[in-house]
N, C-alpha and C. Protein backbone atom coordinates (compact mmCIF):
# COMPACT_ATOMS: atom_id res chain seq x y z
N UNK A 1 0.85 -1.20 0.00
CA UNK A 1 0.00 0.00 0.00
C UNK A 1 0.89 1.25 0.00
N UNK A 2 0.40 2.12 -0.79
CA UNK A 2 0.98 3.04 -0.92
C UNK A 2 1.09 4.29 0.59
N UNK A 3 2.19 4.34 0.99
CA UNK A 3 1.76 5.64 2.22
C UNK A 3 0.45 6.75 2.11
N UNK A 4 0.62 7.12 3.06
CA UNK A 4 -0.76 8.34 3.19
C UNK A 4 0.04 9.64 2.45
N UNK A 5 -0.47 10.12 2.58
CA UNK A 5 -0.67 11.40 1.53
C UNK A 5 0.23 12.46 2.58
N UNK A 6 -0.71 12.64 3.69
CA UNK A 6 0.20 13.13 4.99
C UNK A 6 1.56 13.15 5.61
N UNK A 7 1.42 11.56 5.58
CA UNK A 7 2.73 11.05 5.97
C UNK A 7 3.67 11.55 5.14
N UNK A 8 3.78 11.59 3.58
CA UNK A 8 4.46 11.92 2.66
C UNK A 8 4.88 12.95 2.22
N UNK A 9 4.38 13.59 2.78
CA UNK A 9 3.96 15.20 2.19
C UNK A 9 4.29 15.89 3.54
N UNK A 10 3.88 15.50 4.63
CA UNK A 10 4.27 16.39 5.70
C UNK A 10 4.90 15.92 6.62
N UNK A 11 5.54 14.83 6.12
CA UNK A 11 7.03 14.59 7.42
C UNK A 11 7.78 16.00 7.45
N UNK A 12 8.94 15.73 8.28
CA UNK A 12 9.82 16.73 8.14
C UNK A 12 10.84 17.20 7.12
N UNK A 13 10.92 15.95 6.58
CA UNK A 13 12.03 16.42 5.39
C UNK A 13 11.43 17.02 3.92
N UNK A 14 9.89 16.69 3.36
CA UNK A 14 9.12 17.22 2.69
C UNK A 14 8.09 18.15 2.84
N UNK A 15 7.88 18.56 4.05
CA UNK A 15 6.84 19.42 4.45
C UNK A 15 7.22 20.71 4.08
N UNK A 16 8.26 21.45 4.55
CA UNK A 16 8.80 22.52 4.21
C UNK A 16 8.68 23.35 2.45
N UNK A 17 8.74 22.32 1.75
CA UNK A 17 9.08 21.98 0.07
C UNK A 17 7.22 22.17 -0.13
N UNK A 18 6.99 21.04 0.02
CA UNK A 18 5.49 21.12 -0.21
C UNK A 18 4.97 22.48 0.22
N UNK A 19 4.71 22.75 1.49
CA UNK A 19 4.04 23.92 1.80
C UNK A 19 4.41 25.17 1.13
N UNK A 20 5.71 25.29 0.73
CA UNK A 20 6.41 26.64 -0.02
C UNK A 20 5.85 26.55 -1.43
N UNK A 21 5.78 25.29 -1.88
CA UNK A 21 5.02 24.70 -3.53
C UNK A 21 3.66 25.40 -3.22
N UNK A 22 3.16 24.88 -2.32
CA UNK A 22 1.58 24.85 -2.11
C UNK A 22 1.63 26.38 -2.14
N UNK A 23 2.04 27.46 -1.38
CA UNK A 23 1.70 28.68 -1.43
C UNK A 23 1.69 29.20 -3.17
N UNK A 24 3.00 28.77 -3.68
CA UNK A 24 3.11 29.28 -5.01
C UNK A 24 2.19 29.13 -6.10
N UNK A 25 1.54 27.87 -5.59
CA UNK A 25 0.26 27.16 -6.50
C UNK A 25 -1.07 28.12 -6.26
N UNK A 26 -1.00 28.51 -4.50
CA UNK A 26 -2.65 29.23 -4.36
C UNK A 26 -2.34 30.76 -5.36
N UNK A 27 -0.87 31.34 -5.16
CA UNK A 27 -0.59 32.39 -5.85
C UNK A 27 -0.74 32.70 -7.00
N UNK A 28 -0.27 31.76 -8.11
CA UNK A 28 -0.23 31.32 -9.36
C UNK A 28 -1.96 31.44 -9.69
N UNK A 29 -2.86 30.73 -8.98
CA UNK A 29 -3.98 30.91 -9.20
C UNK A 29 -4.72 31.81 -9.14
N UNK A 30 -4.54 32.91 -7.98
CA UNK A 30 -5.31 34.17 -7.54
C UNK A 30 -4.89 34.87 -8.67
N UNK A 31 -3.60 34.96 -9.36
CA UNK A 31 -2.68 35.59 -10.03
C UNK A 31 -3.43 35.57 -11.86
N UNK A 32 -3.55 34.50 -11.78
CA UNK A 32 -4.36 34.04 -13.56
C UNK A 32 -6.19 34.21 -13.43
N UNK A 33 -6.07 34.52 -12.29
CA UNK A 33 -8.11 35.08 -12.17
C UNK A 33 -8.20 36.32 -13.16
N UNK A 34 -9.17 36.22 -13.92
CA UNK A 34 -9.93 37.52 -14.89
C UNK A 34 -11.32 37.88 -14.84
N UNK A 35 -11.31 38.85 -15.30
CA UNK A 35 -12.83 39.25 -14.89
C UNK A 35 -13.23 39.91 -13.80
N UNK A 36 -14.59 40.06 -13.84
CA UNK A 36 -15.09 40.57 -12.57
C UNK A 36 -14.84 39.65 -11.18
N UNK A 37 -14.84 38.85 -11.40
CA UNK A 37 -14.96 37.77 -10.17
C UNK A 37 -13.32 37.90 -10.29
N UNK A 38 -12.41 37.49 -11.23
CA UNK A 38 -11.38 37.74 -11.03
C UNK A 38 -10.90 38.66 -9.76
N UNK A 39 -11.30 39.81 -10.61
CA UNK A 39 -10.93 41.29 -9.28
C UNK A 39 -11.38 40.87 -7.96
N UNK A 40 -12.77 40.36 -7.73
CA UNK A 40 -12.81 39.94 -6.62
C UNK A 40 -12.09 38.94 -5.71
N UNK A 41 -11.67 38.14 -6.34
CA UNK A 41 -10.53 36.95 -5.66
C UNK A 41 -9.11 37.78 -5.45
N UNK A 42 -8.80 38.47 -6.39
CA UNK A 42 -6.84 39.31 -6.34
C UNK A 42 -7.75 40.28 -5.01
N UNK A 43 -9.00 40.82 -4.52
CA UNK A 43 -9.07 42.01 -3.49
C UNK A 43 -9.17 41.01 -2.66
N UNK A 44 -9.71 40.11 -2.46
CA UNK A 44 -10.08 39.35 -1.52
C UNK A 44 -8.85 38.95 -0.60
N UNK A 45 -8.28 38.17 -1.80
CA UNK A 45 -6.73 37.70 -1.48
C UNK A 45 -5.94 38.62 -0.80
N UNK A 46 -5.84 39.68 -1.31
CA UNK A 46 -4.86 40.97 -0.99
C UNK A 46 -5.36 41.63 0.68
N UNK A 47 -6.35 41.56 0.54
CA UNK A 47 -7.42 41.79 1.65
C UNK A 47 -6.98 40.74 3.37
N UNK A 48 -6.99 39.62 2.59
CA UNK A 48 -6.15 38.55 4.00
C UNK A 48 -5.16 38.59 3.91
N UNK A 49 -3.89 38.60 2.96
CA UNK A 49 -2.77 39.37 2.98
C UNK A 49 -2.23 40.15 3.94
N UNK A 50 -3.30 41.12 4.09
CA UNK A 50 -2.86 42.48 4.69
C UNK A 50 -3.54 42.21 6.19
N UNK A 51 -4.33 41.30 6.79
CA UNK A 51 -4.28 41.16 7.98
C UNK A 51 -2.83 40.39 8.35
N UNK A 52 -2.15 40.09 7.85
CA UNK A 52 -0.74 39.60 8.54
C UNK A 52 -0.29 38.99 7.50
N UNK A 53 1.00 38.92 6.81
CA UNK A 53 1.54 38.72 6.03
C UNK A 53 1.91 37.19 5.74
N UNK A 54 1.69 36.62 7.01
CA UNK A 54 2.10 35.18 7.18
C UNK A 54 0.77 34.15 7.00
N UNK A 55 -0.58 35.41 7.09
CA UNK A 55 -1.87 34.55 7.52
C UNK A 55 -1.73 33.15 6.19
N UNK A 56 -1.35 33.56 4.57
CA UNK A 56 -1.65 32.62 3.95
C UNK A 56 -0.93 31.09 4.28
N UNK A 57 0.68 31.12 4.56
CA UNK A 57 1.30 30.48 4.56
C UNK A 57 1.03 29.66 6.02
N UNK A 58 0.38 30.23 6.76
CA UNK A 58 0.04 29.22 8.02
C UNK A 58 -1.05 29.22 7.63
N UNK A 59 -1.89 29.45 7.32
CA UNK A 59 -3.38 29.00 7.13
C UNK A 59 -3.10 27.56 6.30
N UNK A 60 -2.22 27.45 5.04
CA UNK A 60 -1.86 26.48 4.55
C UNK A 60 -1.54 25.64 5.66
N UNK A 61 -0.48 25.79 6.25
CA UNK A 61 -0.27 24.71 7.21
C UNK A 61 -0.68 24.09 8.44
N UNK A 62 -1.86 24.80 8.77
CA UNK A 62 -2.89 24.16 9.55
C UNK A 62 -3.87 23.48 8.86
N UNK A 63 -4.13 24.19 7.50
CA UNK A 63 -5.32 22.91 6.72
C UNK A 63 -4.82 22.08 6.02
N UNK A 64 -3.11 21.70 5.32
CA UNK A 64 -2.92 20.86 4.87
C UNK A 64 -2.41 19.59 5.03
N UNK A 65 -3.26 18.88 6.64
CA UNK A 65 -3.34 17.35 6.80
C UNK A 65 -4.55 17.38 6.65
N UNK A 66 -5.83 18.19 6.99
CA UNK A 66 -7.43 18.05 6.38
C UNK A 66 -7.36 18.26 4.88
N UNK A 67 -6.80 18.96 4.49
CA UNK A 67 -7.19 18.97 2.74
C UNK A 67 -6.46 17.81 2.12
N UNK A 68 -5.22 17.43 2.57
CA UNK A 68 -4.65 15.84 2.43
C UNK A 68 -5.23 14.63 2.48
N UNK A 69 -6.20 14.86 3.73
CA UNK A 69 -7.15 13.84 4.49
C UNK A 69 -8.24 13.52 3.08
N UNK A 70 -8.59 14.77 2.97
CA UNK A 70 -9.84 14.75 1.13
C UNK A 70 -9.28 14.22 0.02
N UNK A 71 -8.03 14.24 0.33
CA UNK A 71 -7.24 14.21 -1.20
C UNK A 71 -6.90 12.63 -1.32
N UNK A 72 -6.44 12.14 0.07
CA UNK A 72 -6.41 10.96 0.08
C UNK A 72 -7.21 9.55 -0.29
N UNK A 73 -8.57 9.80 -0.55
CA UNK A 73 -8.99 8.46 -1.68
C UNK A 73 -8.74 8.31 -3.07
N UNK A 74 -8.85 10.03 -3.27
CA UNK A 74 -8.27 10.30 -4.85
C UNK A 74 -6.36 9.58 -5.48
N UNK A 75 -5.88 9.74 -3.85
CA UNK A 75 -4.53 9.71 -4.31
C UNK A 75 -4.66 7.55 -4.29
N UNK A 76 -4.90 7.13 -3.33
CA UNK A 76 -5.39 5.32 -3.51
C UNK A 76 -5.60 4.99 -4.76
N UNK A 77 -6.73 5.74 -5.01
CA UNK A 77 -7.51 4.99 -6.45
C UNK A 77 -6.40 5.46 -7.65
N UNK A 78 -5.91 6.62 -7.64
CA UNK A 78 -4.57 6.81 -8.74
C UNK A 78 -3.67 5.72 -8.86
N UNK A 79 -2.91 5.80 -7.42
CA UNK A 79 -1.94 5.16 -7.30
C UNK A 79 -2.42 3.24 -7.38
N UNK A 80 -3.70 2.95 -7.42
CA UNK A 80 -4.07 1.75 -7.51
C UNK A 80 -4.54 1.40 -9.17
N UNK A 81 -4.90 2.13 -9.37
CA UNK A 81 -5.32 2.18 -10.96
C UNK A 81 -3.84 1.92 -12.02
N UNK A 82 -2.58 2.16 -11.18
CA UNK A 82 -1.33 2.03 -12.13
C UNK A 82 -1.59 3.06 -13.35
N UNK A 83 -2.96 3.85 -13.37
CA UNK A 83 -2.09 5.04 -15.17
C UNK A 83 -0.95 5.73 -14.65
N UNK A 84 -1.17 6.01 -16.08
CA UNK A 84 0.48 6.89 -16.90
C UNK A 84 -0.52 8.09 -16.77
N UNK A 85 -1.04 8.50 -16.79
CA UNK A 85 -1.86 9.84 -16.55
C UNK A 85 -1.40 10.43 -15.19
N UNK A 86 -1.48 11.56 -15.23
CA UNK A 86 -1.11 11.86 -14.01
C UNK A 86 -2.43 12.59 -12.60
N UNK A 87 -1.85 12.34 -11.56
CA UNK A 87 -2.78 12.85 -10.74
C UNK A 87 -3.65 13.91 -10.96
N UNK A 88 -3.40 14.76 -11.71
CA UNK A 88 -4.35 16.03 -11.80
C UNK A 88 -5.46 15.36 -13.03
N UNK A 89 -5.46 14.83 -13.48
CA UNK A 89 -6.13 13.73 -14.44
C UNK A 89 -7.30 13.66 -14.04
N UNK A 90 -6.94 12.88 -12.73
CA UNK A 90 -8.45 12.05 -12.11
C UNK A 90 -8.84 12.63 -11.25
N UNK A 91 -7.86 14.01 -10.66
CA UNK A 91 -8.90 15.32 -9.92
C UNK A 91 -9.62 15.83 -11.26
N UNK A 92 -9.59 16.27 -12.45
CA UNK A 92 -10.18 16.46 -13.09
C UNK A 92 -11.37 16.12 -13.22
N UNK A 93 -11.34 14.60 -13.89
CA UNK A 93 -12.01 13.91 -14.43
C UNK A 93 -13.38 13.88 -13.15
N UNK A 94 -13.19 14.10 -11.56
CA UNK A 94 -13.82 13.77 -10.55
C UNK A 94 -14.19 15.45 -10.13
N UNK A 95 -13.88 16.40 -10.88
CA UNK A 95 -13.72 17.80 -10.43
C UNK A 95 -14.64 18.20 -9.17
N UNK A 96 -16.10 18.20 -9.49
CA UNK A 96 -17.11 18.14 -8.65
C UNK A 96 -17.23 17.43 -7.51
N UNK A 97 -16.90 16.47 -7.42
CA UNK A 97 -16.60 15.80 -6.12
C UNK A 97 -15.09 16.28 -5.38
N UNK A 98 -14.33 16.26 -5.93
CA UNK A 98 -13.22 16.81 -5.33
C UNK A 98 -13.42 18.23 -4.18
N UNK A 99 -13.65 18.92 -5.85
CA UNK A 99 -13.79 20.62 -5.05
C UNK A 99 -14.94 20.38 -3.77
N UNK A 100 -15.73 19.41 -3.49
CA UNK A 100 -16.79 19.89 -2.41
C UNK A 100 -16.17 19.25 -1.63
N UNK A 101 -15.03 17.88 -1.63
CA UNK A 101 -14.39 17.66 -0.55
C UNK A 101 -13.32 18.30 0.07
N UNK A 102 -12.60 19.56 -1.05
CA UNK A 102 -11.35 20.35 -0.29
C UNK A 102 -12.53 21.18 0.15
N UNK A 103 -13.54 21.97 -0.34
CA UNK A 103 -13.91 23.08 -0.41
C UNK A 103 -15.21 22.72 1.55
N UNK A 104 -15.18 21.82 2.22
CA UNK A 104 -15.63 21.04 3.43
C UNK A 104 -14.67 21.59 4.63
N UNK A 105 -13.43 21.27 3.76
CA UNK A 105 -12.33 21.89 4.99
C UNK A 105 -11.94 23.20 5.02
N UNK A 106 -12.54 24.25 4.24
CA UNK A 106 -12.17 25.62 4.39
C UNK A 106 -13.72 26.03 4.66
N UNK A 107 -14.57 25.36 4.31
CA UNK A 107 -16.20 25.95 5.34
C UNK A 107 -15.55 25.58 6.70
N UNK A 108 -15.56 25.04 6.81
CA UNK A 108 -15.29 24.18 8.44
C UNK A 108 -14.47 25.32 9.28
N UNK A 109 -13.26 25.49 8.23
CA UNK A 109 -12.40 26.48 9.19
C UNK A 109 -12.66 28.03 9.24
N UNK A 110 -13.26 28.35 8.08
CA UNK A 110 -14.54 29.65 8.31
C UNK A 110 -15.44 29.79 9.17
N UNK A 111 -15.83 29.05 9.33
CA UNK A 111 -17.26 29.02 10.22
C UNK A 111 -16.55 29.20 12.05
N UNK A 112 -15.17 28.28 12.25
CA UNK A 112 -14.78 28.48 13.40
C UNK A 112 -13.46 29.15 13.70
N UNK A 113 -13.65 29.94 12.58
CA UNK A 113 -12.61 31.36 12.78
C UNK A 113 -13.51 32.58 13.86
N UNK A 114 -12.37 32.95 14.33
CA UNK A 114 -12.66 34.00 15.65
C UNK A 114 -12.15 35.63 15.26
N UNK A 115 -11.89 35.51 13.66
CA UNK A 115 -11.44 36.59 12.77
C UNK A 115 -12.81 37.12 12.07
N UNK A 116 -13.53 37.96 12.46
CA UNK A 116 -14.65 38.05 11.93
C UNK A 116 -14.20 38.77 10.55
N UNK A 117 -12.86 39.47 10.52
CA UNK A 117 -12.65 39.84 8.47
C UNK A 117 -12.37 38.98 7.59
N UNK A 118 -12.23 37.65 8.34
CA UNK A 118 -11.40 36.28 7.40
C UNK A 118 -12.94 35.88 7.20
N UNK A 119 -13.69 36.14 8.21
CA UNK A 119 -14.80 35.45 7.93
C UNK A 119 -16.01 36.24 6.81
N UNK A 120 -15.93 37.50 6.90
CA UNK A 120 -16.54 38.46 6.00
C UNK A 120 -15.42 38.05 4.41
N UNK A 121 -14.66 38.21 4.33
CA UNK A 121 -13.96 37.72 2.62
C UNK A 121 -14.35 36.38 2.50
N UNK A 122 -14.51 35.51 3.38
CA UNK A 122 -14.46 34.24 2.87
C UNK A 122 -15.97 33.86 2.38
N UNK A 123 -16.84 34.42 3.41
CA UNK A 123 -18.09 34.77 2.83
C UNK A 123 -18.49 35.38 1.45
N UNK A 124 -17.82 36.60 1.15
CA UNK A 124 -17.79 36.93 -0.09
C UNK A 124 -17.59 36.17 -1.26
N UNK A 125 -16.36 35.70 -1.19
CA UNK A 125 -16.17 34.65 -2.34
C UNK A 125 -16.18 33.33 -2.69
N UNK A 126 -17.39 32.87 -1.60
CA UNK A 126 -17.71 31.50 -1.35
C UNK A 126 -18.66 30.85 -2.31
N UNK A 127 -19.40 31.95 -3.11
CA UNK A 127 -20.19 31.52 -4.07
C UNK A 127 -19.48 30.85 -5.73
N UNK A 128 -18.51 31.72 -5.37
CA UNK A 128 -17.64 31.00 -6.87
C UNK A 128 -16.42 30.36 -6.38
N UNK A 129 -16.29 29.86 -4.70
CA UNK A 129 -15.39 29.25 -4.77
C UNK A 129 -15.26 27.69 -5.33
N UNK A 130 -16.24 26.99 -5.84
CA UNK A 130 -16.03 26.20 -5.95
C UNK A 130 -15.81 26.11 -7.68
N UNK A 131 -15.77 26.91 -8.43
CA UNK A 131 -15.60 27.57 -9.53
C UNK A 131 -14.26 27.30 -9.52
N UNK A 132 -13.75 28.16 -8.98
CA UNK A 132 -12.32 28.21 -8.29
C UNK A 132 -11.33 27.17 -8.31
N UNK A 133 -11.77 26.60 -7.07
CA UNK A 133 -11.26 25.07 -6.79
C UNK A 133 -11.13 23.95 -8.24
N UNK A 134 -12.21 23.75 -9.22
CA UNK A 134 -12.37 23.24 -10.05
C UNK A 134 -10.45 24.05 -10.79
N UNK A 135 -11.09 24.88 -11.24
CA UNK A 135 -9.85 25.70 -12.08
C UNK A 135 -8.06 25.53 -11.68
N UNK A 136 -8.71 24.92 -10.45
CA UNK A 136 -7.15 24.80 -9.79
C UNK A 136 -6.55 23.48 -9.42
N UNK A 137 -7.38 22.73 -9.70
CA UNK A 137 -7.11 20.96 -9.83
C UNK A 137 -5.90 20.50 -10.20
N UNK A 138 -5.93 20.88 -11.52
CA UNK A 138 -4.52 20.53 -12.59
C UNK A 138 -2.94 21.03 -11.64
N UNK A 139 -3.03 22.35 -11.08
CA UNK A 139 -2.02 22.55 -10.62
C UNK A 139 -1.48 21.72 -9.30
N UNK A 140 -2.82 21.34 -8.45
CA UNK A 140 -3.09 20.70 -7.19
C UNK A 140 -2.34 19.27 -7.28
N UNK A 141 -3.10 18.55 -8.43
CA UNK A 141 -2.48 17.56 -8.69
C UNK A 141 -1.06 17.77 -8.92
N UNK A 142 -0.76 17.94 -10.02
CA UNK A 142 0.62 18.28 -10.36
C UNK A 142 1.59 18.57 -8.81
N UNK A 143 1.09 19.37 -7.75
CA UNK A 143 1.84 19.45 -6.77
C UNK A 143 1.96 18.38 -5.90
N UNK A 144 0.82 17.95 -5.81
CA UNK A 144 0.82 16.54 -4.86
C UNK A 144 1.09 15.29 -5.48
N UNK A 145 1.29 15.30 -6.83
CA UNK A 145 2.35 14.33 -7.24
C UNK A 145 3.77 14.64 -7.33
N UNK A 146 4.15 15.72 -8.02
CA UNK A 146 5.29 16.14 -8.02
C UNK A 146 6.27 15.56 -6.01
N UNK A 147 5.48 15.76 -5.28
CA UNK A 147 5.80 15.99 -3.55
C UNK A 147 5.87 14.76 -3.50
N UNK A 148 4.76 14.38 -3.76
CA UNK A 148 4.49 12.81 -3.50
C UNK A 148 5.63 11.15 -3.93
N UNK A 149 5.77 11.67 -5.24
CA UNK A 149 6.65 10.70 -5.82
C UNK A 149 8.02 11.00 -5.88
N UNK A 150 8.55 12.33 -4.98
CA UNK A 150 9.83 12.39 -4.97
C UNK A 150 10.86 12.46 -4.19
């Protein structure tokens, strides 16, 4: 059996790597948003930003053994299936189910935030976050294999 997703990803000698990946990935994404909704995700973003400069990069690292935890049947059935396709493949191919299982662990941690401005942005852009999430699969994968298999 293949290790957990966790284990792999957030021991000590890969955690560091991953989480610095992982920020560059949420960046990369806020970064390629267009449109109206676009603008709203780069203010939004910029918006928690500016309550503390660190909020993104620990926010990552308090939710990424729960968003691991979601990711982890997806990563079984990959890694059991033996394709040559790669992980962002079969987040794809599963998009809708995916995004409502990452998108479980950031309601969760909204709802019991004690930051009532994290909680006003997150509110805001909760209607197209799962819009979002979809759009950002390919890179997701790609990171959690890239981490994963190396």
């Amino acid at each position: 059996m293949v290790a957990a997703l966790s284990e792999s990803l957030l021991d000590d000698a890969k955690r560091p790597a991953f989480l610095a990946d992982a920020v560059e990935v949420l960046d990369a994404e806020v970064s390629d948003k267009g449109g109206a909704s676009g603008l709203a995700v780069k203010g939004g973003y910029a918006a928690v930003k500016k309550i503390g400069p660190s909020i993104v990069p620990d926010a990552l690292e308090s939710l990424a053994p729960r968003l691991l935890a979601q990711l982890e049947p997806y990563w079984q059935e990959y890694t059991a299936s033996g394709s040559t396709a790669g992980f962002a493949d079969l987040l794809v191919a599963k998009s809708d189910e995916v995004a409502e299982a990452l998108l479980k662990v950031t309601d969760e941690r909204a709802e019991s935030s004690t930051r009532p401005a994290l909680q006003k942005v997150y509110s805001s852009l909760r209607s197209s976050a799962k819009k979002n999430v979809v759009e950002a699969l390919p890179r997701v994968g790609a990171l959690v294999q890239r981490h994963a298999t190396a």
